[in-house]
PDB file of N, CA and C in Angstrom:
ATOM      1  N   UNK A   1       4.061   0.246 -14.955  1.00  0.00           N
ATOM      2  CA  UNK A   1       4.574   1.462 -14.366  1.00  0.00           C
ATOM      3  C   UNK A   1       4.546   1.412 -12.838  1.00  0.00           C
ATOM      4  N   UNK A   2       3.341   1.070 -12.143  1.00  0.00           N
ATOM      5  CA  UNK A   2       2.996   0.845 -10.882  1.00  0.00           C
ATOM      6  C   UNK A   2       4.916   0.221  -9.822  1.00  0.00           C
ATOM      7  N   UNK A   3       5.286  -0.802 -10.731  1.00  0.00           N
ATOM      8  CA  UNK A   3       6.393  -1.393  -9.938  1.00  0.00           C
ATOM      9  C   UNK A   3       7.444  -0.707 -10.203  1.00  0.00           C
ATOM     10  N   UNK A   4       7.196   0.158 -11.130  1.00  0.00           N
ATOM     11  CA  UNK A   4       8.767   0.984 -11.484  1.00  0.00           C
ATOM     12  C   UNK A   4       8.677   1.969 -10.199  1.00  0.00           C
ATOM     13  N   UNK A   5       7.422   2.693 -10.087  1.00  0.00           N
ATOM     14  CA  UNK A   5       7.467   3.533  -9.169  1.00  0.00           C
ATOM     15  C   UNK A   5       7.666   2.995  -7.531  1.00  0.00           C
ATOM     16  N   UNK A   6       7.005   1.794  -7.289  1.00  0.00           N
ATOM     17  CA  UNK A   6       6.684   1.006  -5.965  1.00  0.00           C
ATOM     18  C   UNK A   6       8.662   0.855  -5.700  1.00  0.00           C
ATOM     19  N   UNK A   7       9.579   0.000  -7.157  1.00  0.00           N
ATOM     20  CA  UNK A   7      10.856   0.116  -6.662  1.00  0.00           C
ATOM     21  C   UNK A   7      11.651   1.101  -6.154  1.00  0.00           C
ATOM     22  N   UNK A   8      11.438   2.321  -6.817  1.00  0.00           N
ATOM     23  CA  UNK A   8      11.579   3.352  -6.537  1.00  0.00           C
ATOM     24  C   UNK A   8      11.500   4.353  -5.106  1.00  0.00           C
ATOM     25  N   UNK A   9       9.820   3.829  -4.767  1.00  0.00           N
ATOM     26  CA  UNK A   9       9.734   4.424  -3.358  1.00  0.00           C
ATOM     27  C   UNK A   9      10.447   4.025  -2.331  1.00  0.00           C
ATOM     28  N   UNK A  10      10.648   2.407  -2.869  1.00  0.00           N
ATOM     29  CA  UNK A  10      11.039   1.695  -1.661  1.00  0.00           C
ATOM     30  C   UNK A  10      12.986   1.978  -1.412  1.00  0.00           C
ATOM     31  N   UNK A  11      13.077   2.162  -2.726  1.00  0.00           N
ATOM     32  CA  UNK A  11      14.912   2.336  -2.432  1.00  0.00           C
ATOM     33  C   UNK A  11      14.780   3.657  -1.937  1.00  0.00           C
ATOM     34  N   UNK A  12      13.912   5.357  -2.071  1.00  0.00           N
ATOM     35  CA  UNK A  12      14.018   6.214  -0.997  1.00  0.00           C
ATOM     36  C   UNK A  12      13.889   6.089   0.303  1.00  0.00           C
ATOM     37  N   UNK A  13      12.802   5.478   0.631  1.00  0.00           N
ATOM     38  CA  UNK A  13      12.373   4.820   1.812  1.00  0.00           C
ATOM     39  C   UNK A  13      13.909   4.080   2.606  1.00  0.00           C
ATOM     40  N   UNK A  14      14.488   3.555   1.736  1.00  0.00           N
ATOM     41  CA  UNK A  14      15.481   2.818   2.417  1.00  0.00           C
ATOM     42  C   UNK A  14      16.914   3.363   2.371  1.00  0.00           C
ATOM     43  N   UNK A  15      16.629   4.692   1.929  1.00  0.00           N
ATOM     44  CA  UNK A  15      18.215   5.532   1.383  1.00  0.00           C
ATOM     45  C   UNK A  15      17.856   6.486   2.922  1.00  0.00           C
ATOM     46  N   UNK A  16      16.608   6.982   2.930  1.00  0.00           N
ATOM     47  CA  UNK A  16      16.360   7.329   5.081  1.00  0.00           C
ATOM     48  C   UNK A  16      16.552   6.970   6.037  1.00  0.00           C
ATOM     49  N   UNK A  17      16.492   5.472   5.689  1.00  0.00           N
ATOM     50  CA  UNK A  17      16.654   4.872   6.907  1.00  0.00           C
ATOM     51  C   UNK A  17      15.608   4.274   8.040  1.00  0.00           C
ATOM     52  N   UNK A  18      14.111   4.196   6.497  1.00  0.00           N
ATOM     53  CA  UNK A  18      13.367   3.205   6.771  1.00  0.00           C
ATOM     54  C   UNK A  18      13.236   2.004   6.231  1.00  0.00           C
ATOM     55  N   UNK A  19      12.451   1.136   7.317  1.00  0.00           N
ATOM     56  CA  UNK A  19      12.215  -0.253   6.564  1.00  0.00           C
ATOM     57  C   UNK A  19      11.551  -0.416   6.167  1.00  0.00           C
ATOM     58  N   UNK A  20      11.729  -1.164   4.611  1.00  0.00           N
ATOM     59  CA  UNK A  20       9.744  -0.969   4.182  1.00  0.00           C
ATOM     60  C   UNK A  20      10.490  -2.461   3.800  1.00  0.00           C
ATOM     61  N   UNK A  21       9.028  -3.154   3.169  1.00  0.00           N
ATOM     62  CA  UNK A  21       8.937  -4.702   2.678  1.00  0.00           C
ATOM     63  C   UNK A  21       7.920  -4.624   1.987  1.00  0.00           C
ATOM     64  N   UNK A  22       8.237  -5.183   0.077  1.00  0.00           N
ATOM     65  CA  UNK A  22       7.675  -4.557  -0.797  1.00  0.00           C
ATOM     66  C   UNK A  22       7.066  -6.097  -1.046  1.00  0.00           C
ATOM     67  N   UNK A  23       5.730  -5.591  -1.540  1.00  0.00           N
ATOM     68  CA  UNK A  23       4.746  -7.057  -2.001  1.00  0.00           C
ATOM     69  C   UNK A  23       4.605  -8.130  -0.823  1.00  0.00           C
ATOM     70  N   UNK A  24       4.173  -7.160   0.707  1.00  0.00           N
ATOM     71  CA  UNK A  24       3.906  -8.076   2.023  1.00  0.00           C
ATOM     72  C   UNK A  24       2.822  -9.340   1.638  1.00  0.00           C
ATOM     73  N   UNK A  25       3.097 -10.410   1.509  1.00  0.00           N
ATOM     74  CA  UNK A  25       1.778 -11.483   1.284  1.00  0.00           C
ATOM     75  C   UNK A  25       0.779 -10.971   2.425  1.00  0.00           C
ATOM     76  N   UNK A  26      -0.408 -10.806   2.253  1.00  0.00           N
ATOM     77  CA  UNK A  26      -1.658 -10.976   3.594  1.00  0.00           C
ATOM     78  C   UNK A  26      -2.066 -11.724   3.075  1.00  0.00           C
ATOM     79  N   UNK A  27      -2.347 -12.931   4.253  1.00  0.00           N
ATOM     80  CA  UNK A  27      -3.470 -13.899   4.241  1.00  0.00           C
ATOM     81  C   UNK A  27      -4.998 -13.176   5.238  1.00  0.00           C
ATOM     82  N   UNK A  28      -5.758 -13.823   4.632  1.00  0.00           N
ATOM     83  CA  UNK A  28      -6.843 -13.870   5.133  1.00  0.00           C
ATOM     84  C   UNK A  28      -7.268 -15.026   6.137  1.00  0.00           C
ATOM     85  N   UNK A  29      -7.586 -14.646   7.757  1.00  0.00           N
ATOM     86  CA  UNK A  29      -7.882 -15.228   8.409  1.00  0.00           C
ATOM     87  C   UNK A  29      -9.196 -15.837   8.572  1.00  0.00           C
ATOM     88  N   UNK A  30      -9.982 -17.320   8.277  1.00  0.00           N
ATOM     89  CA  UNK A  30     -11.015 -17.145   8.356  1.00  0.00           C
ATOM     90  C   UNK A  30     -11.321 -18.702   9.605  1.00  0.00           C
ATOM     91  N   UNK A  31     -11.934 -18.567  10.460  1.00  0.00           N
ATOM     92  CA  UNK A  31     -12.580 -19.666  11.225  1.00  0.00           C
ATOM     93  C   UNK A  31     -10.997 -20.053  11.778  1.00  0.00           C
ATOM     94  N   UNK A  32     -10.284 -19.704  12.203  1.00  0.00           N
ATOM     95  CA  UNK A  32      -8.507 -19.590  12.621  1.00  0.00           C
ATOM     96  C   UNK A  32      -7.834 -20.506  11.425  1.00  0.00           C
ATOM     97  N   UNK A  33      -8.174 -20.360  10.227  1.00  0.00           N
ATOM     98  CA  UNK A  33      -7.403 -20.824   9.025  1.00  0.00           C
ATOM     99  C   UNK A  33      -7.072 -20.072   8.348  1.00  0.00           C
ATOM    100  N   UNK A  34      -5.542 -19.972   8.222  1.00  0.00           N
ATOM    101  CA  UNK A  34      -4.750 -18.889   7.024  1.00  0.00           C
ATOM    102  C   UNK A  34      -4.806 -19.424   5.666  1.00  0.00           C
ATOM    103  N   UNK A  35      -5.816 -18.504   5.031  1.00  0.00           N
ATOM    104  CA  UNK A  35      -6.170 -18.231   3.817  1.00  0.00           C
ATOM    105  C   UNK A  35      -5.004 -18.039   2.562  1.00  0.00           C
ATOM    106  N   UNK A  36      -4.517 -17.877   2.136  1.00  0.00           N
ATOM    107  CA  UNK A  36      -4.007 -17.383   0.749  1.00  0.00           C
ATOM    108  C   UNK A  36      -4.999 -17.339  -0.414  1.00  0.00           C
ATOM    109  N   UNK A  37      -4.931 -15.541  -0.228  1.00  0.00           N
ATOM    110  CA  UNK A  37      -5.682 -15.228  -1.310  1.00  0.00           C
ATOM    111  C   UNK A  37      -5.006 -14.378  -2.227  1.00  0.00           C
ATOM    112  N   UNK A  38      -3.974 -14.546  -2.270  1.00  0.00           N
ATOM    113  CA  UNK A  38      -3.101 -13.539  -3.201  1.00  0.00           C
ATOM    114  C   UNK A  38      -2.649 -11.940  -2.864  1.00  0.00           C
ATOM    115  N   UNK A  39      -3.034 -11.324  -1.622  1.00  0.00           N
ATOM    116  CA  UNK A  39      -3.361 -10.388  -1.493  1.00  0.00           C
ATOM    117  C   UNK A  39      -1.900  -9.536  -1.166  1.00  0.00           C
ATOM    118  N   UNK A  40      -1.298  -8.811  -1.488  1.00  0.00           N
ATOM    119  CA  UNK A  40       0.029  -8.326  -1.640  1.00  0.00           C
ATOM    120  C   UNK A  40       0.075  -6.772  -1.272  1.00  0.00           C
ATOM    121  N   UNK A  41       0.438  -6.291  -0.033  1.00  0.00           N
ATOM    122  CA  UNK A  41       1.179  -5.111   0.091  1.00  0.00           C
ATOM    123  C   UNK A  41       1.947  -4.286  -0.514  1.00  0.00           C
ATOM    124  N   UNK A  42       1.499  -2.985  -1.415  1.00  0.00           N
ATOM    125  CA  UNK A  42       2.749  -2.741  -2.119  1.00  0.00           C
ATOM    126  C   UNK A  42       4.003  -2.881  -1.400  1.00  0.00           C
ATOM    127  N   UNK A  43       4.280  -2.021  -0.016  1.00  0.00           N
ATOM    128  CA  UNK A  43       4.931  -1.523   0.591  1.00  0.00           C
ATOM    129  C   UNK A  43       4.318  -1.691   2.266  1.00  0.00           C
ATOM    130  N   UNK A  44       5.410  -2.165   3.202  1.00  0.00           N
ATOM    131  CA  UNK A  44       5.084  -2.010   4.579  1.00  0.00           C
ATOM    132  C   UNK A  44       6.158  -1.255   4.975  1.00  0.00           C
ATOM    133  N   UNK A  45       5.955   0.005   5.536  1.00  0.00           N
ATOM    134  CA  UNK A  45       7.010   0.604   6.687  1.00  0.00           C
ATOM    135  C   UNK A  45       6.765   0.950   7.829  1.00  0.00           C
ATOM    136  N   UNK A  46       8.078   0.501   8.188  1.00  0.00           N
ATOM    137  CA  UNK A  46       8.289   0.284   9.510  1.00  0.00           C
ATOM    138  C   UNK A  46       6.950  -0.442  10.336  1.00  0.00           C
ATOM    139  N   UNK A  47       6.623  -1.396   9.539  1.00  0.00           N
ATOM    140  CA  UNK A  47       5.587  -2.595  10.327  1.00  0.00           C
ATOM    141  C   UNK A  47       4.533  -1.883  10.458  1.00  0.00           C
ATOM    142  N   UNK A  48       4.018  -0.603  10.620  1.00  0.00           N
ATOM    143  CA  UNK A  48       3.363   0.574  10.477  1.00  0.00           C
ATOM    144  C   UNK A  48       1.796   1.128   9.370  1.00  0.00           C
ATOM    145  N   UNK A  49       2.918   1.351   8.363  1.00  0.00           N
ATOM    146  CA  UNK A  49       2.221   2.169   7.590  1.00  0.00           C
ATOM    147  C   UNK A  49       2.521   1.450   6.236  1.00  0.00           C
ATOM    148  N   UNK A  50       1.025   1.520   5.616  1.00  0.00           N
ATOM    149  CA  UNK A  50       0.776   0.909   4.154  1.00  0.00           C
ATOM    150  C   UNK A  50       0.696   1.895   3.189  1.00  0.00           C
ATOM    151  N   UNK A  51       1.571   1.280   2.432  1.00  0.00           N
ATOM    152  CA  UNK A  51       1.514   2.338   1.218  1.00  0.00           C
ATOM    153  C   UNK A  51       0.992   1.400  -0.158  1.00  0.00           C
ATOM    154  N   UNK A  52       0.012   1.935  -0.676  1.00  0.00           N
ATOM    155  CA  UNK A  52      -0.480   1.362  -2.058  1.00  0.00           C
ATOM    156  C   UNK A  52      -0.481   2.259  -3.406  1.00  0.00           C
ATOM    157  N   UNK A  53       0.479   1.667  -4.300  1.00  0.00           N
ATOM    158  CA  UNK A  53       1.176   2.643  -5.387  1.00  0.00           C
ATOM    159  C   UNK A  53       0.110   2.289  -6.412  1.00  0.00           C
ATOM    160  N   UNK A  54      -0.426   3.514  -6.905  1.00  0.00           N
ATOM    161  CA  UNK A  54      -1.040   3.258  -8.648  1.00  0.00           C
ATOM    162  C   UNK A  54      -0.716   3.727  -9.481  1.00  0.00           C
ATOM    163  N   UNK A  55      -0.637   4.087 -10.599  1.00  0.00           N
ATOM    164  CA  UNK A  55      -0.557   4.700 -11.657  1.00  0.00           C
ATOM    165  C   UNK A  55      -1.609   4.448 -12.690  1.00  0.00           C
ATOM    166  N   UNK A  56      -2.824   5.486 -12.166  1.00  0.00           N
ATOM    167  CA  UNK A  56      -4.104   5.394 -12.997  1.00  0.00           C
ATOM    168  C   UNK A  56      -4.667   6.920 -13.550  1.00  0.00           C
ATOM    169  N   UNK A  57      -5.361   6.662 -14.111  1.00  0.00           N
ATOM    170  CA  UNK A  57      -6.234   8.403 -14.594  1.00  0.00           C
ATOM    171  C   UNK A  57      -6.791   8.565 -13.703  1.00  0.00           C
ATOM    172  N   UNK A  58      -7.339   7.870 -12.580  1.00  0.00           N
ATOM    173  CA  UNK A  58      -7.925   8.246 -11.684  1.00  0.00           C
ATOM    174  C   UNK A  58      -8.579   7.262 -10.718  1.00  0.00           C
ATOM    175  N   UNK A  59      -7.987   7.918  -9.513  1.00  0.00           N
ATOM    176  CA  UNK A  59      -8.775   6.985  -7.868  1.00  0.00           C
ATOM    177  C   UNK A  59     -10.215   6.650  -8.175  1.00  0.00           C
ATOM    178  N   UNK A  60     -10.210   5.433  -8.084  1.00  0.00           N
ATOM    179  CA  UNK A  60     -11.677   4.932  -7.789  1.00  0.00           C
ATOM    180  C   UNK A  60     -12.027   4.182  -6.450  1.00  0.00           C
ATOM    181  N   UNK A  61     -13.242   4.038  -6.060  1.00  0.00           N
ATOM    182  CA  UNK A  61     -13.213   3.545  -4.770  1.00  0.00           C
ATOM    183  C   UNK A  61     -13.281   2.135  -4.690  1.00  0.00           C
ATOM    184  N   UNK A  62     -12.575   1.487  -5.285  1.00  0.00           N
ATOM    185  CA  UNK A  62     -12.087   0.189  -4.857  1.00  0.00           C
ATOM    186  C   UNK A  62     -10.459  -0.093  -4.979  1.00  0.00           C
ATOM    187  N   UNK A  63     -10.128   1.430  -4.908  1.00  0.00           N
ATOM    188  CA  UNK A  63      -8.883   1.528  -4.622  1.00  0.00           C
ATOM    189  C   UNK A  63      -8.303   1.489  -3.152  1.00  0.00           C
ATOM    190  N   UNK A  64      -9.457   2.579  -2.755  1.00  0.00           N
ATOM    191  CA  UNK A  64      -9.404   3.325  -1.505  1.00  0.00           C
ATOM    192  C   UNK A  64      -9.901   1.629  -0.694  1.00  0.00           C
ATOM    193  N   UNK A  65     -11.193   0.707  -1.261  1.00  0.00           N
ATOM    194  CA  UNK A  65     -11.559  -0.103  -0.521  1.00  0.00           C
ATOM    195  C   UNK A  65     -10.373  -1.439  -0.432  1.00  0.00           C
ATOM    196  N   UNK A  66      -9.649  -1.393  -1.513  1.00  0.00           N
ATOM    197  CA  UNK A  66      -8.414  -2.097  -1.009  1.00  0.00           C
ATOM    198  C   UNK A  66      -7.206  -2.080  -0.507  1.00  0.00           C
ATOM    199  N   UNK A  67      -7.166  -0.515  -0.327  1.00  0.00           N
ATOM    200  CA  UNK A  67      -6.472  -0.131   0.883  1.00  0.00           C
ATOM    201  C   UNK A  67      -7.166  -0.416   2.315  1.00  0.00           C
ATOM    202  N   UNK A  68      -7.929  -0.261   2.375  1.00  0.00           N
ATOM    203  CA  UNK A  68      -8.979  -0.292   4.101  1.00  0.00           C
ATOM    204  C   UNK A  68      -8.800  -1.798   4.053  1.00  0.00           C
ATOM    205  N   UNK A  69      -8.921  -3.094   3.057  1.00  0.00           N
ATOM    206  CA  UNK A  69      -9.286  -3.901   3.049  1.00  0.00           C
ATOM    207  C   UNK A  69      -7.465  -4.336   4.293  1.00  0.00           C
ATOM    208  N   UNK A  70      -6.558  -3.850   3.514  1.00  0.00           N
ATOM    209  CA  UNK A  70      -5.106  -4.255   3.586  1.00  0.00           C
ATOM    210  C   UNK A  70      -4.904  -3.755   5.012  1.00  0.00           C
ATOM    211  N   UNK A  71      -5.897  -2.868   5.363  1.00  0.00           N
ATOM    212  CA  UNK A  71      -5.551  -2.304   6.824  1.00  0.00           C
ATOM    213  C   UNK A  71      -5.991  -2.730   7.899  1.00  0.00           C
ATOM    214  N   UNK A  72      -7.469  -3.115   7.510  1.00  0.00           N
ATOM    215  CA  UNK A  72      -8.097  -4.381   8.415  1.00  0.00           C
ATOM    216  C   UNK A  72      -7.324  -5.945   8.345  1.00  0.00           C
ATOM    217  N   UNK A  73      -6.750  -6.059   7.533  1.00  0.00           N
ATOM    218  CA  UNK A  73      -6.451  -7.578   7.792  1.00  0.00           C
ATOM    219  C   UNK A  73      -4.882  -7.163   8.763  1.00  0.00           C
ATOM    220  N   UNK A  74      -3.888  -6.184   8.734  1.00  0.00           N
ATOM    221  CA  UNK A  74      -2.998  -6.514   8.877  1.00  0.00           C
ATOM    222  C   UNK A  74      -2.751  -5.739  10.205  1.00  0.00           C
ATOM    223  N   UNK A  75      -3.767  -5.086  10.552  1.00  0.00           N
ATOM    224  CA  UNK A  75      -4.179  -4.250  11.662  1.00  0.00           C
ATOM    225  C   UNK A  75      -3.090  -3.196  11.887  1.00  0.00           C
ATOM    226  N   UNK A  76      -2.845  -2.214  11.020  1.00  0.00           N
ATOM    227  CA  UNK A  76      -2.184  -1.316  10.470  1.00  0.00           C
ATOM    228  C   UNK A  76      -3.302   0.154  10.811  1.00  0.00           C
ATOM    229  N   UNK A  77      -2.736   0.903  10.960  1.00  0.00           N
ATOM    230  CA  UNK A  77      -4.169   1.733  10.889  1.00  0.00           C
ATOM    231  C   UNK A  77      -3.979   3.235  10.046  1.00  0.00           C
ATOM    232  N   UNK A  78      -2.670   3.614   9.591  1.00  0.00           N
ATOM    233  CA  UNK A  78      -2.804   4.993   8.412  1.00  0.00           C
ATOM    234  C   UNK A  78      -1.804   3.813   7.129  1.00  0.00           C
ATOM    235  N   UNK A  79      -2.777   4.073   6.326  1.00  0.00           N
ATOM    236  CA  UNK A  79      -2.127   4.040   5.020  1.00  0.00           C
ATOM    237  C   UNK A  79      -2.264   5.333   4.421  1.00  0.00           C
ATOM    238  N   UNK A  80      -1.117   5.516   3.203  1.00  0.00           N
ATOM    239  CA  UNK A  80      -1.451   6.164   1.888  1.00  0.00           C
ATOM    240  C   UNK A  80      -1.726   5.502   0.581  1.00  0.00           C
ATOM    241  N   UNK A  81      -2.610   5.798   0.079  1.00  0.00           N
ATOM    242  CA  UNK A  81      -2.581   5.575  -1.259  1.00  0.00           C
ATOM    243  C   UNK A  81      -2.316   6.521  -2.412  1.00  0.00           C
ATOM    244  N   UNK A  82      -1.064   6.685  -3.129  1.00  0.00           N
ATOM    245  CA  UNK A  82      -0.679   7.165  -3.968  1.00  0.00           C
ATOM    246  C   UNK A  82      -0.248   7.077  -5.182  1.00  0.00           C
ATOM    247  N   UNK A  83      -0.996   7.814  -6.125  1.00  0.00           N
ATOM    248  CA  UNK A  83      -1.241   7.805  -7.743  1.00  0.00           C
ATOM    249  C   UNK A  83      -0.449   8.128  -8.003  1.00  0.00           C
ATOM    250  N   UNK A  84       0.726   8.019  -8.853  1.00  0.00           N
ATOM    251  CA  UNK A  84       1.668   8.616  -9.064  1.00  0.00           C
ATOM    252  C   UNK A  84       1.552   9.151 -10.833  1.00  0.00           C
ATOM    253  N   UNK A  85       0.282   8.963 -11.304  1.00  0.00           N
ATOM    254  CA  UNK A  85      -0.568   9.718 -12.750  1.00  0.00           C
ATOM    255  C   UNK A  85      -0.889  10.603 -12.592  1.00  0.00           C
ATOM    256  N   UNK A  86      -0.093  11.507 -11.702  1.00  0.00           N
ATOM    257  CA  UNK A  86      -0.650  13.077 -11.702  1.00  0.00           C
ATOM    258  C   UNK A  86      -0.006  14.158 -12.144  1.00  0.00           C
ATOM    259  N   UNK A  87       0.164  15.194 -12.398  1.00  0.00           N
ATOM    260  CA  UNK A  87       0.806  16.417 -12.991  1.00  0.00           C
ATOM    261  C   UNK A  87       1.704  16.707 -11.771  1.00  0.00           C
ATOM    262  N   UNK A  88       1.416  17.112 -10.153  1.00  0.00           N
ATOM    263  CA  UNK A  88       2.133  17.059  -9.296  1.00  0.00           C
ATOM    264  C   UNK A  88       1.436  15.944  -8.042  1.00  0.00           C
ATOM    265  N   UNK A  89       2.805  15.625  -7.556  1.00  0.00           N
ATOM    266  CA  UNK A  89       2.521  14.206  -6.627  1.00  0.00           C
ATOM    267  C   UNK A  89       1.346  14.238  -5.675  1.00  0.00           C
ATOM    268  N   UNK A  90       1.837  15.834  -4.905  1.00  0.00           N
ATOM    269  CA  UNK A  90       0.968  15.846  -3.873  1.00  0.00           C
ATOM    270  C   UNK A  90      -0.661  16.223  -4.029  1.00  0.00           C
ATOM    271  N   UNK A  91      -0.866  16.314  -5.395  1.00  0.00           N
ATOM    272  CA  UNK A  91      -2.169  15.815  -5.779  1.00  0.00           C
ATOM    273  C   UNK A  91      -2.758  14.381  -5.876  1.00  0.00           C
ATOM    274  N   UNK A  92      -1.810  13.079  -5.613  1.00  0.00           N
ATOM    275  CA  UNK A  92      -2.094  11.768  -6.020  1.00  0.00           C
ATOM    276  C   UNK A  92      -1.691  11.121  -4.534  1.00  0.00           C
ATOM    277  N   UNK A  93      -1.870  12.017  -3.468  1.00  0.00           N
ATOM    278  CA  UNK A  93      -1.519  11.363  -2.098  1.00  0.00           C
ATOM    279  C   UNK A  93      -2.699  11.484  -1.374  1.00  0.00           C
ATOM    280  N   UNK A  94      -3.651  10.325  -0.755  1.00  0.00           N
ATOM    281  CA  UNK A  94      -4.659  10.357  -0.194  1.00  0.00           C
ATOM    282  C   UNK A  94      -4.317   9.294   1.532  1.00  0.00           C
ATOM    283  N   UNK A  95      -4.423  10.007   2.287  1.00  0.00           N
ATOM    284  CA  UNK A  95      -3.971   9.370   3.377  1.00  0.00           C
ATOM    285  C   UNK A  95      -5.395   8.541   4.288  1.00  0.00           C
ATOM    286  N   UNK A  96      -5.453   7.288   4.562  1.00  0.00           N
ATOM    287  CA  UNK A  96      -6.319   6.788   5.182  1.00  0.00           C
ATOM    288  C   UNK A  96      -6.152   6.047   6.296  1.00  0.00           C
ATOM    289  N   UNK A  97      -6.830   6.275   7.419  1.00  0.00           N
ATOM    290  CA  UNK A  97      -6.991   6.115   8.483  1.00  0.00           C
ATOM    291  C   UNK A  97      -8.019   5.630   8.603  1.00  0.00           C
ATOM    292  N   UNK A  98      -7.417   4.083   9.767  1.00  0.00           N
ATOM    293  CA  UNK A  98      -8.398   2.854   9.912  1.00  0.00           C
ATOM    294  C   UNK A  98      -9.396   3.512  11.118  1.00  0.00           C
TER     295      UNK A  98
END
């Protein structure tokens, strides 16, 4: 479900007349060696702002910690993370700031 919705955001996102780039690879920088650790952006807009799509019963905090994680590496500093398993949306929108 997660990618039905992630395609979704991203073709609104881009019907506005923003840019987003869905499944950004982050590497992890360690000792000045780029890492690949699998680590994937749902969504980048406008080079900006991270968006991380779920579709769960409920936020847990290693949701929230892999959002912060995605914000420190890519030095981004407001993401949202949004559940889209909710009765109404703007109950499943949690905005975080690095």
């Amino acid at each position: 479900m997660e990618s039905a919705y992630e395609e979704c955001l991203h073709y609104e996102l881009d019907k506005i007349g923003l840019v987003s780039i869905k499944q950004k690879p982050m590497p992890l920088v360690y000792e000045n060696k780029k890492l690949d650790l699998g680590y994937r952006i749902d969504l980048l807009v406008e080079g900006k702002v991270i968006i991380e799509v779920k579709s769960v019963d409920a936020v847990n905090p290693v949701h929230q910690a892999q959002l912060m994680t995605y914000l420190k590496l890519s030095g981004c500093r407001i993401g949202f993370l949004i559940n889209f398993n909710v009765e109404s949306l703007k109950d499943g929108i949690r905005r975080v700031i690095l």
